[in-house]
C-alpha atoms as a PDB file:
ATOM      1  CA  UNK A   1     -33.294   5.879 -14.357  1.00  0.00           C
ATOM      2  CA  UNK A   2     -30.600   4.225 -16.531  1.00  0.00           C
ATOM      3  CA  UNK A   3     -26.717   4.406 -15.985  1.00  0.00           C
ATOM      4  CA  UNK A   4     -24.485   4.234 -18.449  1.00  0.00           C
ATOM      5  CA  UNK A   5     -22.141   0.772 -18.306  1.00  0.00           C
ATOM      6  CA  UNK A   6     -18.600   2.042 -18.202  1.00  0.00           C
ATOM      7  CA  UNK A   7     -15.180   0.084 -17.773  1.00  0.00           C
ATOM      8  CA  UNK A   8     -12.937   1.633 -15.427  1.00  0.00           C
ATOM      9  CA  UNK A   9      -9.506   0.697 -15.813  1.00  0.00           C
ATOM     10  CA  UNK A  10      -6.992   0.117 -13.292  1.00  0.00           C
ATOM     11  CA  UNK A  11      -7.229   3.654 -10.617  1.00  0.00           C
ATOM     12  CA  UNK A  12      -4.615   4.700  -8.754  1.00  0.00           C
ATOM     13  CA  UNK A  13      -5.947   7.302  -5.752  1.00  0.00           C
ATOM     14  CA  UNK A  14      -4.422   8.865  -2.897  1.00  0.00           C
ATOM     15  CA  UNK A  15      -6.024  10.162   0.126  1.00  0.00           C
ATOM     16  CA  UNK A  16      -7.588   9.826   3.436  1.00  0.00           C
ATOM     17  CA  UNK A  17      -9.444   7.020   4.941  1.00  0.00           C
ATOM     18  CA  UNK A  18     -11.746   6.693   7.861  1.00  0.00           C
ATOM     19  CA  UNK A  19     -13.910   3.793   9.642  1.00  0.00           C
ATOM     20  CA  UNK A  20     -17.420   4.306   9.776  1.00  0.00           C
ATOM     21  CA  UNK A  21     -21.156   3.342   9.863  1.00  0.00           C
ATOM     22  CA  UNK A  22     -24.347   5.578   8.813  1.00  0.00           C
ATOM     23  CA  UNK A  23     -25.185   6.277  12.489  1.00  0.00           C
ATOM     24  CA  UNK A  24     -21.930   7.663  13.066  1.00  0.00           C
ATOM     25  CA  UNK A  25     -21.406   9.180   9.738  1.00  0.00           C
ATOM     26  CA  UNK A  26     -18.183  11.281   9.552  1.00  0.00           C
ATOM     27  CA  UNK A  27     -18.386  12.162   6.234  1.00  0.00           C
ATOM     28  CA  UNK A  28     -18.231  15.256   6.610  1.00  0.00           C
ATOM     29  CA  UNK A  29     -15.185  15.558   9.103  1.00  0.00           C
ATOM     30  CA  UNK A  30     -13.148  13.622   6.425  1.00  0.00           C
ATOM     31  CA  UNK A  31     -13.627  15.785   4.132  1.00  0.00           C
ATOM     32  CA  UNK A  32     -12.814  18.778   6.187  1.00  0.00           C
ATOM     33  CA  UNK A  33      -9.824  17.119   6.793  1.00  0.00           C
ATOM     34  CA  UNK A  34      -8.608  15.999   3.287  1.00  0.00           C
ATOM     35  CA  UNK A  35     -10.044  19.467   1.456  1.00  0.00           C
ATOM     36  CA  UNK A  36      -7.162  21.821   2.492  1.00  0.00           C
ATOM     37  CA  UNK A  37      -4.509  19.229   2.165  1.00  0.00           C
ATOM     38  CA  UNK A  38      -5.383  17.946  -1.122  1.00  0.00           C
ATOM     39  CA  UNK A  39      -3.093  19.927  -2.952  1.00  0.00           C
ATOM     40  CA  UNK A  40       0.064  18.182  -1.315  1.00  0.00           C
ATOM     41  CA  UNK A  41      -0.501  15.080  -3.749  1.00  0.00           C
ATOM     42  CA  UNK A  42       1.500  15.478  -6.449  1.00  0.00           C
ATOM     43  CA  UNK A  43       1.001  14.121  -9.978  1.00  0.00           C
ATOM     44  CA  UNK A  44      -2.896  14.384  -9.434  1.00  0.00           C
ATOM     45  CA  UNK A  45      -4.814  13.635 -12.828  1.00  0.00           C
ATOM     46  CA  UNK A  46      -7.645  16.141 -12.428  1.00  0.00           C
ATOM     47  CA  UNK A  47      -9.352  18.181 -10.361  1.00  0.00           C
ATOM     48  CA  UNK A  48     -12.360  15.451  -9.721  1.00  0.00           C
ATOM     49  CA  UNK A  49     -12.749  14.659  -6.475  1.00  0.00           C
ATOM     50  CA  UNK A  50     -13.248  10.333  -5.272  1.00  0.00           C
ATOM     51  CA  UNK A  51     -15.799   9.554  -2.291  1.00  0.00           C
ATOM     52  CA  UNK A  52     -14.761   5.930  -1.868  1.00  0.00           C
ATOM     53  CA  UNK A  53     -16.809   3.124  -0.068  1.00  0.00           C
ATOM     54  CA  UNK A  54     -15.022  -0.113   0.745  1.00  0.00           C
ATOM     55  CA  UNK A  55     -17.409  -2.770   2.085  1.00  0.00           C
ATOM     56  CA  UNK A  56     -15.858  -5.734   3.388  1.00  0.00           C
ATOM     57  CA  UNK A  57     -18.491  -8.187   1.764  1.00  0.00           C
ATOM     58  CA  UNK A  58     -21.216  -7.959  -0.715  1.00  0.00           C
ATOM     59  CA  UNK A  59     -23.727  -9.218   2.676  1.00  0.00           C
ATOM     60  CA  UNK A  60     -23.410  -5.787   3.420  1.00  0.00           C
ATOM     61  CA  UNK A  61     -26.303  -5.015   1.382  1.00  0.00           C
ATOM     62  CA  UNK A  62     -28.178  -8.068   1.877  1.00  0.00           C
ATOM     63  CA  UNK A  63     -29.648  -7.269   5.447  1.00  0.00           C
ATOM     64  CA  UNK A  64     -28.771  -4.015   5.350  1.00  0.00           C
ATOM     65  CA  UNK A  65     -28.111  -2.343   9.228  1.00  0.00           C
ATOM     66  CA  UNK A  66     -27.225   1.140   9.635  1.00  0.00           C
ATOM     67  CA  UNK A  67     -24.859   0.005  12.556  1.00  0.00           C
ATOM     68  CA  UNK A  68     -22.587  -2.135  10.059  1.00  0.00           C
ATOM     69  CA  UNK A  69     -18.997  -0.156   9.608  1.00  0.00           C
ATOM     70  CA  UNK A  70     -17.296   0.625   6.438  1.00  0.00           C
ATOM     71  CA  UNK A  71     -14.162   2.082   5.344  1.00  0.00           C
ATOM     72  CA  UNK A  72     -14.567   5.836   3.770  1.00  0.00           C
ATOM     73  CA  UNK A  73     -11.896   7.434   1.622  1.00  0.00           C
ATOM     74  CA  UNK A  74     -11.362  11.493   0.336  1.00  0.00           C
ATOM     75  CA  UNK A  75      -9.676  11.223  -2.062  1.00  0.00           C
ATOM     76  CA  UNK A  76      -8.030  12.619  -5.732  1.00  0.00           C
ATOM     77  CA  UNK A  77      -6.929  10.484  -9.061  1.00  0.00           C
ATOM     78  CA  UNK A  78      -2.922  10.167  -9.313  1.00  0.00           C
ATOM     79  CA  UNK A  79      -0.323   8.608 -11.841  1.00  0.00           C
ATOM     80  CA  UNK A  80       1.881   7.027  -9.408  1.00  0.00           C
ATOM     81  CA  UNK A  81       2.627   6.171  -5.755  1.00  0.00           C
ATOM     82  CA  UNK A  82       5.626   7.799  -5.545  1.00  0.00           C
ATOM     83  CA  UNK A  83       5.026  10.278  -3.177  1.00  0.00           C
ATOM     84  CA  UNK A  84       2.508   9.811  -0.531  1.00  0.00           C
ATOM     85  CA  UNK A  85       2.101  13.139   1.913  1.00  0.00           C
ATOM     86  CA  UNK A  86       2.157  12.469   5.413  1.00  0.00           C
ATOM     87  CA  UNK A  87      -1.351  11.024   7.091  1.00  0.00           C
ATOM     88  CA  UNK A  88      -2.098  10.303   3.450  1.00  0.00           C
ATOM     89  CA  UNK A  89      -3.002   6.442   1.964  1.00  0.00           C
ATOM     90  CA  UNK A  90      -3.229   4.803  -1.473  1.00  0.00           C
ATOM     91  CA  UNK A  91      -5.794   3.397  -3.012  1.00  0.00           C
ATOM     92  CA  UNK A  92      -5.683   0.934  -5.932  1.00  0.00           C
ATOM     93  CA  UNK A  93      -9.221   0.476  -7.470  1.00  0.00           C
ATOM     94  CA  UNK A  94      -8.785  -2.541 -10.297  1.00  0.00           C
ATOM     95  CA  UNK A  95     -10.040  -2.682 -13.268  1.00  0.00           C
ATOM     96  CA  UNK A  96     -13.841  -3.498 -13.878  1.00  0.00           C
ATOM     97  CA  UNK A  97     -17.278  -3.193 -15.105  1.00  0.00           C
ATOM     98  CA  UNK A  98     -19.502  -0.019 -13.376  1.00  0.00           C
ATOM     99  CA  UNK A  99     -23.058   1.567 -13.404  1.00  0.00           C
ATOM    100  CA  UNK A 100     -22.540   5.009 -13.668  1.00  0.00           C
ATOM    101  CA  UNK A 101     -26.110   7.045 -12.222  1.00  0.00           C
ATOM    102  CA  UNK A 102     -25.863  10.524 -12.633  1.00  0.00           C
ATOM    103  CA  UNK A 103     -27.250  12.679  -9.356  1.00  0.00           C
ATOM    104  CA  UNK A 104     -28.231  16.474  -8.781  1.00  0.00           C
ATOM    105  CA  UNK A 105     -29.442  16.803  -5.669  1.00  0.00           C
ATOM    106  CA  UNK A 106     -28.675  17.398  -1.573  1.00  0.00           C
ATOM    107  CA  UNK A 107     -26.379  15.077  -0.228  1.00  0.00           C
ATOM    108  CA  UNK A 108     -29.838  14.421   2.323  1.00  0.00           C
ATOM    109  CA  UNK A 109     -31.054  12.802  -1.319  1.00  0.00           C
ATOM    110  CA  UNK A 110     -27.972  10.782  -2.263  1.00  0.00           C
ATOM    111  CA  UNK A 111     -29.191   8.066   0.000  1.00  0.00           C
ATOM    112  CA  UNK A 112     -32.478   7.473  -1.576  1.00  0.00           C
ATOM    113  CA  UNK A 113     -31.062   7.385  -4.848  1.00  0.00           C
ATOM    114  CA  UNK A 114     -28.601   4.592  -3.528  1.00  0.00           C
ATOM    115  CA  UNK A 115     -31.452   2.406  -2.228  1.00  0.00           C
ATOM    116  CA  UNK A 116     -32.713   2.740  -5.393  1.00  0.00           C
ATOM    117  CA  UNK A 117     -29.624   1.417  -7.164  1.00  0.00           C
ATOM    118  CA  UNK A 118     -29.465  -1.636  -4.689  1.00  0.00           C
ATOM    119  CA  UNK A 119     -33.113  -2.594  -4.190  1.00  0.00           C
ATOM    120  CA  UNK A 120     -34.488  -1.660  -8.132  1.00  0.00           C
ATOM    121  CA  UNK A 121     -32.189  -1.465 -10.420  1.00  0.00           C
ATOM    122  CA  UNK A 122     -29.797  -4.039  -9.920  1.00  0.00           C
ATOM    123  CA  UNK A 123     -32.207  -6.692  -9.009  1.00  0.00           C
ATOM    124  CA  UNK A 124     -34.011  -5.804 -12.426  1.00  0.00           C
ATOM    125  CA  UNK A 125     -31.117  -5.618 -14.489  1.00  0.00           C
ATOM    126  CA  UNK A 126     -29.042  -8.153 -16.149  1.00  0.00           C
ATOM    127  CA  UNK A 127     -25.867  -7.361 -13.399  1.00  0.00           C
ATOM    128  CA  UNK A 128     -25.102  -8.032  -9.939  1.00  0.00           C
ATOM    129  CA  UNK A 129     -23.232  -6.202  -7.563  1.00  0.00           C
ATOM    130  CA  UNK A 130     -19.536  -6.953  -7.396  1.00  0.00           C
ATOM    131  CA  UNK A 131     -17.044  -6.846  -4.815  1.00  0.00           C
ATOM    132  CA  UNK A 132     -15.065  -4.100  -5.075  1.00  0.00           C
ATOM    133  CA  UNK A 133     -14.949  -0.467  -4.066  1.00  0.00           C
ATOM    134  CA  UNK A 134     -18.373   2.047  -4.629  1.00  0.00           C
ATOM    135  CA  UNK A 135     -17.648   5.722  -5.383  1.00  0.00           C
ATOM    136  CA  UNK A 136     -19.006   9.072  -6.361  1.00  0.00           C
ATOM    137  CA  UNK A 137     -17.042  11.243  -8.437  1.00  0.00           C
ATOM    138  CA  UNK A 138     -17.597  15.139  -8.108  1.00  0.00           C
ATOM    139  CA  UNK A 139     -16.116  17.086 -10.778  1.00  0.00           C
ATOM    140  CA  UNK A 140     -16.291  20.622 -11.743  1.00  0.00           C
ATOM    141  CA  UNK A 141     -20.593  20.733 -11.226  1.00  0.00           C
ATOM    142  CA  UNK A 142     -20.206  19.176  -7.951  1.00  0.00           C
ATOM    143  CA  UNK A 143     -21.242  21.901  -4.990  1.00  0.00           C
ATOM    144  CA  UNK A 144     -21.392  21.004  -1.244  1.00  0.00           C
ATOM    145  CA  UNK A 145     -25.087  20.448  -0.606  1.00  0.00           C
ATOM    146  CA  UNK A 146     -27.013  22.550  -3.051  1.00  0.00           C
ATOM    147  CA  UNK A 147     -29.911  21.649  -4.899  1.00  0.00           C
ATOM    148  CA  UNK A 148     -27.983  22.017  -8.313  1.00  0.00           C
ATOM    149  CA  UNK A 149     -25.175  19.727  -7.415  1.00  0.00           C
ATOM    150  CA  UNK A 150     -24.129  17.409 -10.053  1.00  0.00           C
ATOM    151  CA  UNK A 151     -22.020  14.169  -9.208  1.00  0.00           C
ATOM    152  CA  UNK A 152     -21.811  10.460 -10.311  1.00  0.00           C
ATOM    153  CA  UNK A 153     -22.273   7.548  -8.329  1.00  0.00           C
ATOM    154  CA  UNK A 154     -20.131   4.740  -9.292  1.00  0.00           C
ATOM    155  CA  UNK A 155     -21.483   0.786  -8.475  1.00  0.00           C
ATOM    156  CA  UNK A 156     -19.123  -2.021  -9.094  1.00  0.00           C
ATOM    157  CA  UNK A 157     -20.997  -4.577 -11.011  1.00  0.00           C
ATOM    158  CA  UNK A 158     -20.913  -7.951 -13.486  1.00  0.00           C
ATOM    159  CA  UNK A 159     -23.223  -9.879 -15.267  1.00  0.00           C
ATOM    160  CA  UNK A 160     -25.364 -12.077 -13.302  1.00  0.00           C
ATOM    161  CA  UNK A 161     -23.645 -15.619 -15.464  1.00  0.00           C
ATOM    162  CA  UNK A 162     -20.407 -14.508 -13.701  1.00  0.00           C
ATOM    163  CA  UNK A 163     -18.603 -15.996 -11.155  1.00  0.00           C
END
C-alpha cells in the first residue's frame, strides 16, 4: 500500500489529552469524554475529528514495548486559541512533510496496519520517521468500529538525507 505525500501546514487543535501506554489503553474513555463536549470549541474548521499521538522520542519505535507511555489527544481543527473551554488543551502541530495511508477497517485492525507503516514501508521508502506528532483523521466516513469505517492515518516523516 502507497500513501500519498502531503504537506501539512501549520495546525492549530483543541482538545483533550491523556497519558497512556497500549496495555492500559484509554482510548476509548477519552473519547467518551471529549465526544459530547466537542461542540464547546468555538471557531472549529470542520467537522473531522484528530486522534493525536505524541511520542516523546523517535526510540519509541525502535524497541518497541507495549508498556512505554504516550500522550493521546481528542481532538477538533480550530482557527485560533482564543477561547479554550474548560478541561480543554491546545495543540499546535507545525508544519511538515506526512504519509497519508488510507484505512477501512475495525479499530482491532488499525494496529496491524501501523506496524506495517513502521516496520515495511518506511524502512523501504526513501523517508524516515520524524519527530513530531502521529494522527488519524476521521471525517464524515469515519464510524466507531465497523467494518466499513474509513479514516486516515497521518505519519510525520522526511527524507532519509535530512537532518
Amino acid at each position: 500500500m502507497n500513501p500519498s505525500i502531503k504537506t501539512l501546514p501549520d495546525t492549530k487543535l483543541i482538545g483533550m489529552r491523556i497519558q497512556m501506554n497500549f496495555i492500559a489503553n484509554k482510548t476509548q474513555a477519552l473519547w467518551q469524554k471529549f465526544m459530547p463536549r466537542r461542540k464547546e470549541i468555538e471557531g472549529s474548521v470542520f467537522d473531522e475529528l484528530y486522534s493525536v499521538e505524541i511520542y516523546s522520542n523517535l526510540s519509541y519505535f525502535e524497541s518497541f514495548n507495549p508498556a512505554s507511555e504516550f500522550e493521546k489527544w481528542a481532538a477538533v481543527k480550530v482557527e485560533d486559541f482564543e477561547i479554550i473551554p474548560e478541561e480543554m488543551e491546545k495543540l499546535f502541530i507545525p508544519a511538515g512533510l506526512y504519509a497519508v495511508f488510507p484505512f477501512k477497517g475495525l479499530d482491532s485492525d488499525a494496529p496491524k496496519m501501523y506496524q506495517y507503516i513502521i516496520e515495511s514501508w518506511i524502512p523501504e521508502s526513501i523517508y524516515e520517521l520524524d519527530h513530531r506528532p502521529h494522527f488519524a483523521l476521521m471525517g464524515d466516513n469515519y464510524k466507531n468500529n465497523d467494518p466499513d469505517s474509513e479514516e486516515e492515518f497521518w505519519v510525520p516523516i522526511k527524507h532519509k538525507s535530512d537532518d
